[in-house]
N, C-alpha and C. Protein backbone atom coordinates (compact mmCIF):
# COMPACT_ATOMS: atom_id res chain seq x y z
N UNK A 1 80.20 92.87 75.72
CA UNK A 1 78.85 93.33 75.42
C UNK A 1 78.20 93.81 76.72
N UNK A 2 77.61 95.33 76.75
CA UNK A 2 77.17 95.48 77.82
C UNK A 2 75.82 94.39 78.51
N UNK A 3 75.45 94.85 79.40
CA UNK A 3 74.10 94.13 80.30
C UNK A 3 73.42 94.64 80.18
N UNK A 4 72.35 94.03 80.28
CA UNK A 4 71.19 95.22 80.14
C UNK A 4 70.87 95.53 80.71
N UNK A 5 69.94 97.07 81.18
CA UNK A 5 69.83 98.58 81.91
C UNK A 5 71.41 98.52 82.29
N UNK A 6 72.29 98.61 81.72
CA UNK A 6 73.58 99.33 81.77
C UNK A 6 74.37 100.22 80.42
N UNK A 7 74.97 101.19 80.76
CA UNK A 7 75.64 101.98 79.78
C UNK A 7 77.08 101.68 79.85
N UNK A 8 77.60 102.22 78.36
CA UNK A 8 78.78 102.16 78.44
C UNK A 8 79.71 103.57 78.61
N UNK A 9 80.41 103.40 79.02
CA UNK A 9 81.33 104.94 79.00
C UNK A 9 82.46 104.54 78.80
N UNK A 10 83.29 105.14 77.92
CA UNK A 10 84.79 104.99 77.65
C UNK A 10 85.41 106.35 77.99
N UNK A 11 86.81 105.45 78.80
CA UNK A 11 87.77 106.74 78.75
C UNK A 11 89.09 106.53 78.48
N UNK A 12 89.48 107.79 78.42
CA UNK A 12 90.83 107.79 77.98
C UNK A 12 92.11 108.21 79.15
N UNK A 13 93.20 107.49 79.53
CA UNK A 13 93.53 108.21 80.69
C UNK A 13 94.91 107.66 80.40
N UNK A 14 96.22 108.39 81.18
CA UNK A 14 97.68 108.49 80.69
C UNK A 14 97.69 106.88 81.09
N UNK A 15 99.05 106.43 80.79
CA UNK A 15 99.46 105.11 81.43
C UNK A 15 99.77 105.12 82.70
N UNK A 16 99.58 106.05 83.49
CA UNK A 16 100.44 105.90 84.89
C UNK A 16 98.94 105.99 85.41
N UNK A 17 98.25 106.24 85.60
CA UNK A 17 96.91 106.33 85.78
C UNK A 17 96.21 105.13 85.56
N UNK A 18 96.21 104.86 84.18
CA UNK A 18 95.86 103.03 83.79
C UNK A 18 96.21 101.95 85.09
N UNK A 19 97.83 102.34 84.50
CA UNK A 19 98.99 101.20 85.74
C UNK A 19 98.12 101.14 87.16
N UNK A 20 97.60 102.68 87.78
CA UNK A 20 97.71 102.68 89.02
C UNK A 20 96.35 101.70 89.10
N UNK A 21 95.35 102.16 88.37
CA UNK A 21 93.91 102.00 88.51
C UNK A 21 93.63 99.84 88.46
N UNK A 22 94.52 99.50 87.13
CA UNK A 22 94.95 98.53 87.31
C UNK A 22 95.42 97.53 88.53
N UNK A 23 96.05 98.13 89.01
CA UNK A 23 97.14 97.66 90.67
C UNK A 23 96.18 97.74 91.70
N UNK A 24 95.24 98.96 91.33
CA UNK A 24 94.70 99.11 92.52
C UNK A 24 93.43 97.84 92.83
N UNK A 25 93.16 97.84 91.18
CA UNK A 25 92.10 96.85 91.48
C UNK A 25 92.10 95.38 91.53
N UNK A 26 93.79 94.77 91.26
CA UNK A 26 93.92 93.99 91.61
C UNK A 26 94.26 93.50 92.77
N UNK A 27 95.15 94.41 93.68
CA UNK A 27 95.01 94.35 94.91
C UNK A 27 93.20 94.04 95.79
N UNK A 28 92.95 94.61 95.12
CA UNK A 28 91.30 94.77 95.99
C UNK A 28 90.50 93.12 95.13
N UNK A 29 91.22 92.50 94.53
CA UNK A 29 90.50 91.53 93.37
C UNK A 29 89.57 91.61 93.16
N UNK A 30 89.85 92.71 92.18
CA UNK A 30 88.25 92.97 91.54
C UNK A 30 88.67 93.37 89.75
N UNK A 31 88.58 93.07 88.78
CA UNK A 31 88.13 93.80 87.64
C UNK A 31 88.35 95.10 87.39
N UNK A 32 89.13 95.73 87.06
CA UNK A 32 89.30 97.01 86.36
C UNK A 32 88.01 97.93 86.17
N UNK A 33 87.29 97.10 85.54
CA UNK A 33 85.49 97.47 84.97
C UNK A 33 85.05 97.90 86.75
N UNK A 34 84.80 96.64 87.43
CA UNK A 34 84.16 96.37 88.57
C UNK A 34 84.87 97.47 89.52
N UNK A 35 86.25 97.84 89.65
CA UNK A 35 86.98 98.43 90.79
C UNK A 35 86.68 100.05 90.31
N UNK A 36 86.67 100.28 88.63
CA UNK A 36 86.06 101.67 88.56
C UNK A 36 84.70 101.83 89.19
N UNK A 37 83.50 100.98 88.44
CA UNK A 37 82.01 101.42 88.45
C UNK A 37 81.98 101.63 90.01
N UNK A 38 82.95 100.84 90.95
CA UNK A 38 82.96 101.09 92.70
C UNK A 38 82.95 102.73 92.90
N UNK A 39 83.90 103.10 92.30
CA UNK A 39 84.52 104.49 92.87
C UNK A 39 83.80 105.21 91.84
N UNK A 40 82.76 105.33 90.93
CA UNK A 40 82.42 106.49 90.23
C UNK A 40 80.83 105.56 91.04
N UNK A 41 81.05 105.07 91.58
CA UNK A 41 79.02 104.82 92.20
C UNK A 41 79.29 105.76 93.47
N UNK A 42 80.15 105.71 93.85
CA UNK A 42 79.93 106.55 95.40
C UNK A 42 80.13 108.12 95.28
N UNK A 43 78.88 108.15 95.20
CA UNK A 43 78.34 110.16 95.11
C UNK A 43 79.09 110.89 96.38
N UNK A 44 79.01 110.03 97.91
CA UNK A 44 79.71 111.03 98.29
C UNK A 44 81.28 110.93 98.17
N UNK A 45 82.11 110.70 97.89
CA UNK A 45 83.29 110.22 97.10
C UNK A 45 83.56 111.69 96.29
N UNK A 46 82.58 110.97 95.22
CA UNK A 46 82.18 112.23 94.31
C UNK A 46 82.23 113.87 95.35
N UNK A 47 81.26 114.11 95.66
CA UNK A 47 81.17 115.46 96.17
C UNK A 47 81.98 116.22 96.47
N UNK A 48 83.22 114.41 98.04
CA UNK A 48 84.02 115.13 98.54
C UNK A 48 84.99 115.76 97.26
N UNK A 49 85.45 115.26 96.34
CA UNK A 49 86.67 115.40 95.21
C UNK A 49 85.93 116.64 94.65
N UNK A 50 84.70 116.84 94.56
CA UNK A 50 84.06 118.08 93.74
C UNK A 50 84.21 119.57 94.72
N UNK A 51 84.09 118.93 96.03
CA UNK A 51 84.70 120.24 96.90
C UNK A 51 86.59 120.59 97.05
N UNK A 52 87.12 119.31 97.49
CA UNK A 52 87.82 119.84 97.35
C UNK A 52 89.08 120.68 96.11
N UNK A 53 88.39 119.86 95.10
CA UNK A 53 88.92 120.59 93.92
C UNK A 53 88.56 121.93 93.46
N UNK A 54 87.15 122.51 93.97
CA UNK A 54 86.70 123.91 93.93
C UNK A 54 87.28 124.23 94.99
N UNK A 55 87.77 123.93 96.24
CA UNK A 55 88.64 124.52 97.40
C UNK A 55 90.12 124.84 97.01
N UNK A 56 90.75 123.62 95.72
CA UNK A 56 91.73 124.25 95.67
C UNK A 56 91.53 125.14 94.35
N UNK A 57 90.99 124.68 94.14
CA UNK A 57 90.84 126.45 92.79
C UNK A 57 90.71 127.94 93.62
N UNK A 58 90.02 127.59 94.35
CA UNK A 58 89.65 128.97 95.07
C UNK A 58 91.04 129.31 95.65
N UNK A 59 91.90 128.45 96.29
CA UNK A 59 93.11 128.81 97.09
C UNK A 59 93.89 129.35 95.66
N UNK A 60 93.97 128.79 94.37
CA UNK A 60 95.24 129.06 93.70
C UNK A 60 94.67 130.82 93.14
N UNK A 61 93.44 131.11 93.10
CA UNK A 61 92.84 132.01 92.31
C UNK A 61 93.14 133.40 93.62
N UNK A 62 93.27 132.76 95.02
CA UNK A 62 93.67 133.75 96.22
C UNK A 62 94.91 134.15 95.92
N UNK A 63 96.06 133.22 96.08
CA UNK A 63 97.46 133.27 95.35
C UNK A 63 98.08 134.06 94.43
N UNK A 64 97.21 133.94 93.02
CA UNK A 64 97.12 134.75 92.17
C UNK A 64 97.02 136.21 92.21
N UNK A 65 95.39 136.27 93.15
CA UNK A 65 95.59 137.67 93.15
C UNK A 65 96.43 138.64 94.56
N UNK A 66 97.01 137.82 95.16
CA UNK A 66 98.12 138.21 96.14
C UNK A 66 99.54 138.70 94.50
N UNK A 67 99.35 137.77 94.00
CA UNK A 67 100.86 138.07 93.35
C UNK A 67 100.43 139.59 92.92
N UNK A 68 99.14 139.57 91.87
CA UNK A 68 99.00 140.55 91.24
C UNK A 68 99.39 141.65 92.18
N UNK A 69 98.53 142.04 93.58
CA UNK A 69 98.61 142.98 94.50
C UNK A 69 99.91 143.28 94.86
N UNK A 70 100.86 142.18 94.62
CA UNK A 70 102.25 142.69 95.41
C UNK A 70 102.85 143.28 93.93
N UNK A 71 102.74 142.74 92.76
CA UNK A 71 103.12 143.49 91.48
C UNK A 71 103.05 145.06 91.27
N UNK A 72 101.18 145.18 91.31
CA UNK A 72 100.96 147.01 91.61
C UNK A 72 101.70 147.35 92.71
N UNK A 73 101.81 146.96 93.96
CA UNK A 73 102.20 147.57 94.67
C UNK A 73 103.91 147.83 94.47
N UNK A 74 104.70 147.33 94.36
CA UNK A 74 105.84 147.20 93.50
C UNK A 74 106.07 148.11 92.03
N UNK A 75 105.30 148.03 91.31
CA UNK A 75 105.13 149.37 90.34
C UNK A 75 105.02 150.25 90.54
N UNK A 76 104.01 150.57 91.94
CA UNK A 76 103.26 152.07 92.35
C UNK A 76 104.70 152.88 93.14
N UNK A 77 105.63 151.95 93.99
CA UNK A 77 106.42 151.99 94.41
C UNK A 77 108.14 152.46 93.64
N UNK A 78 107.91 151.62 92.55
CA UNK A 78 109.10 151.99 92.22
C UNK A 78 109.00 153.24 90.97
N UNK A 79 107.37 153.42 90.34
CA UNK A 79 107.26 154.86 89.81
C UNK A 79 107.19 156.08 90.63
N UNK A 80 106.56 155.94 91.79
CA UNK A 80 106.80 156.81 92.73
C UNK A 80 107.67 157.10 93.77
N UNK A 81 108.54 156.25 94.20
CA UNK A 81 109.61 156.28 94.82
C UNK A 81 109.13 156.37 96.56
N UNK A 82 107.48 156.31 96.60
CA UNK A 82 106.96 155.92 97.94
C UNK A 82 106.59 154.93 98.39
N UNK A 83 106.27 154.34 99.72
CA UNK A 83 106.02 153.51 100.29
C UNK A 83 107.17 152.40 100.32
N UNK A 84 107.33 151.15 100.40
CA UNK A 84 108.48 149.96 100.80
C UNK A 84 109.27 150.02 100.04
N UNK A 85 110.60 150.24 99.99
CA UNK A 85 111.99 149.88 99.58
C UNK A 85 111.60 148.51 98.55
N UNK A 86 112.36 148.69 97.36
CA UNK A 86 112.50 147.24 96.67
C UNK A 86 112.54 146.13 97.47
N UNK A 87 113.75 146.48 97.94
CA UNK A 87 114.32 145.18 99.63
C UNK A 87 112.96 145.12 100.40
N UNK A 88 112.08 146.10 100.46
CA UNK A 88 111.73 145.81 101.97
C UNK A 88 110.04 145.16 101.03
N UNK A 89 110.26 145.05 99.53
CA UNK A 89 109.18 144.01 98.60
C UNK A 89 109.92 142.52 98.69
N UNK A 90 111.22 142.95 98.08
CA UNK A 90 111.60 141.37 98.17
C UNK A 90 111.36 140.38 99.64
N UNK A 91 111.61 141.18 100.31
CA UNK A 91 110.75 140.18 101.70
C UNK A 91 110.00 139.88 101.87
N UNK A 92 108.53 140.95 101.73
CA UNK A 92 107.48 140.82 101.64
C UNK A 92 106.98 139.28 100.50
N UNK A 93 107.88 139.31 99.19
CA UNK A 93 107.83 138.05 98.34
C UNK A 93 108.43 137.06 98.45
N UNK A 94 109.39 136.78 99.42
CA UNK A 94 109.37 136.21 99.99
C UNK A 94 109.14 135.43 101.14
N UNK A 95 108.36 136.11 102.18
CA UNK A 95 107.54 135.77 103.01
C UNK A 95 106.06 135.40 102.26
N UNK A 96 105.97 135.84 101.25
CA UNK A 96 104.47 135.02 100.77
C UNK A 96 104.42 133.72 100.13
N UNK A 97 105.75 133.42 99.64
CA UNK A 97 106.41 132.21 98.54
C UNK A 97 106.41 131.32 100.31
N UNK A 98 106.97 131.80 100.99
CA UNK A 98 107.21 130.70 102.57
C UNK A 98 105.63 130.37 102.52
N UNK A 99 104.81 131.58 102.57
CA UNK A 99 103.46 131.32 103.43
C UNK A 99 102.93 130.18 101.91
N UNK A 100 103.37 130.59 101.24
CA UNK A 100 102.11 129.30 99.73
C UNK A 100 102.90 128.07 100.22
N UNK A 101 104.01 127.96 100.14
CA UNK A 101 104.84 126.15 100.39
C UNK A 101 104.28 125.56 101.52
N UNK A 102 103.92 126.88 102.40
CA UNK A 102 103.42 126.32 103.90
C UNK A 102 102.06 125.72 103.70
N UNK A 103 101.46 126.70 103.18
CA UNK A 103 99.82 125.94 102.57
C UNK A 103 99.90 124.98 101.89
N UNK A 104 100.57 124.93 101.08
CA UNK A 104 100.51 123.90 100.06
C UNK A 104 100.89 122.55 100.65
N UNK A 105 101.57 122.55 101.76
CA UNK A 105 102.22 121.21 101.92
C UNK A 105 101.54 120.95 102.91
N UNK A 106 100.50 121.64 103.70
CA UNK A 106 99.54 121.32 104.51
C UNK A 106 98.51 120.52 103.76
N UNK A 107 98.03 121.19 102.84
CA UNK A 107 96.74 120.56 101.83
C UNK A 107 97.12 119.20 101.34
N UNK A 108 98.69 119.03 101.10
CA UNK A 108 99.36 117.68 100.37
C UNK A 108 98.81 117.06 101.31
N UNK A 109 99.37 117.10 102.61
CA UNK A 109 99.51 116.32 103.88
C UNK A 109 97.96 115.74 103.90
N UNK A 110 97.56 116.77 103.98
CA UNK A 110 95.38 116.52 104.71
C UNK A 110 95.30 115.23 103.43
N UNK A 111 95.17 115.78 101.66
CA UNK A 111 94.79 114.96 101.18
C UNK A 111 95.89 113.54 100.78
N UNK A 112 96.34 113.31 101.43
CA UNK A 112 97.81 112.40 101.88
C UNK A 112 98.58 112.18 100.30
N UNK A 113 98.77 113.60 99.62
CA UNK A 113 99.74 112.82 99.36
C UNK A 113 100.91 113.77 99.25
């Protein structure tokens, strides 16, 4: 039964998520209830996860339109028979597939995991 001036919120979340949230809060001995309301009270917590999740949207939506650009350019190329050699695209796509793993495993790293 809730307390009073308190709400309830229910959620729904996979089992590996449960498990973790579980573990985590028994390690810390605290309550499941108690070890969430911790981590959804801290706004800046909050913010940081609200930036960096619009940081990585913004990176995958950059990505994206790199692919698109190397696509036209690759079409414009192989209807016209000007500018870079197929070969000299496939490098180019492959040097951009190096440069995303490179980003990507930087961003893993920063947000550790």
């Amino acid at each position: 039964m809730p307390m009073a001036g308190r709400e309830s919120i229910y959620l729904r979340v996979d089992p590996k998520l449960k498990d973790f949230l579980v573990a985590s809060a028994s390690v810390n001995r605290k309550t499941l209830n108690t070890f969430c309301v911790d981590i959804l009270s801290d706004r800046r917590k909050i913010k940081t996860l609200i930036a960096i999740e619009k940081s990585n949207h913004e990176i995958a939506n950059l990505f994206s339109k790199m692919g698109v650009n190397i696509n036209q350019l690759a079409r414009h190329c192989n209807s016209t028979g000007e500018a870079a050699t197929p070969e000299q695209l496939l490098q180019i796509l492959e040097e951009a597939k190096a440069m995303q793993k490179e980003i990507l495993t930087a961003f893993a790293k920063k947000e550790g995991g």
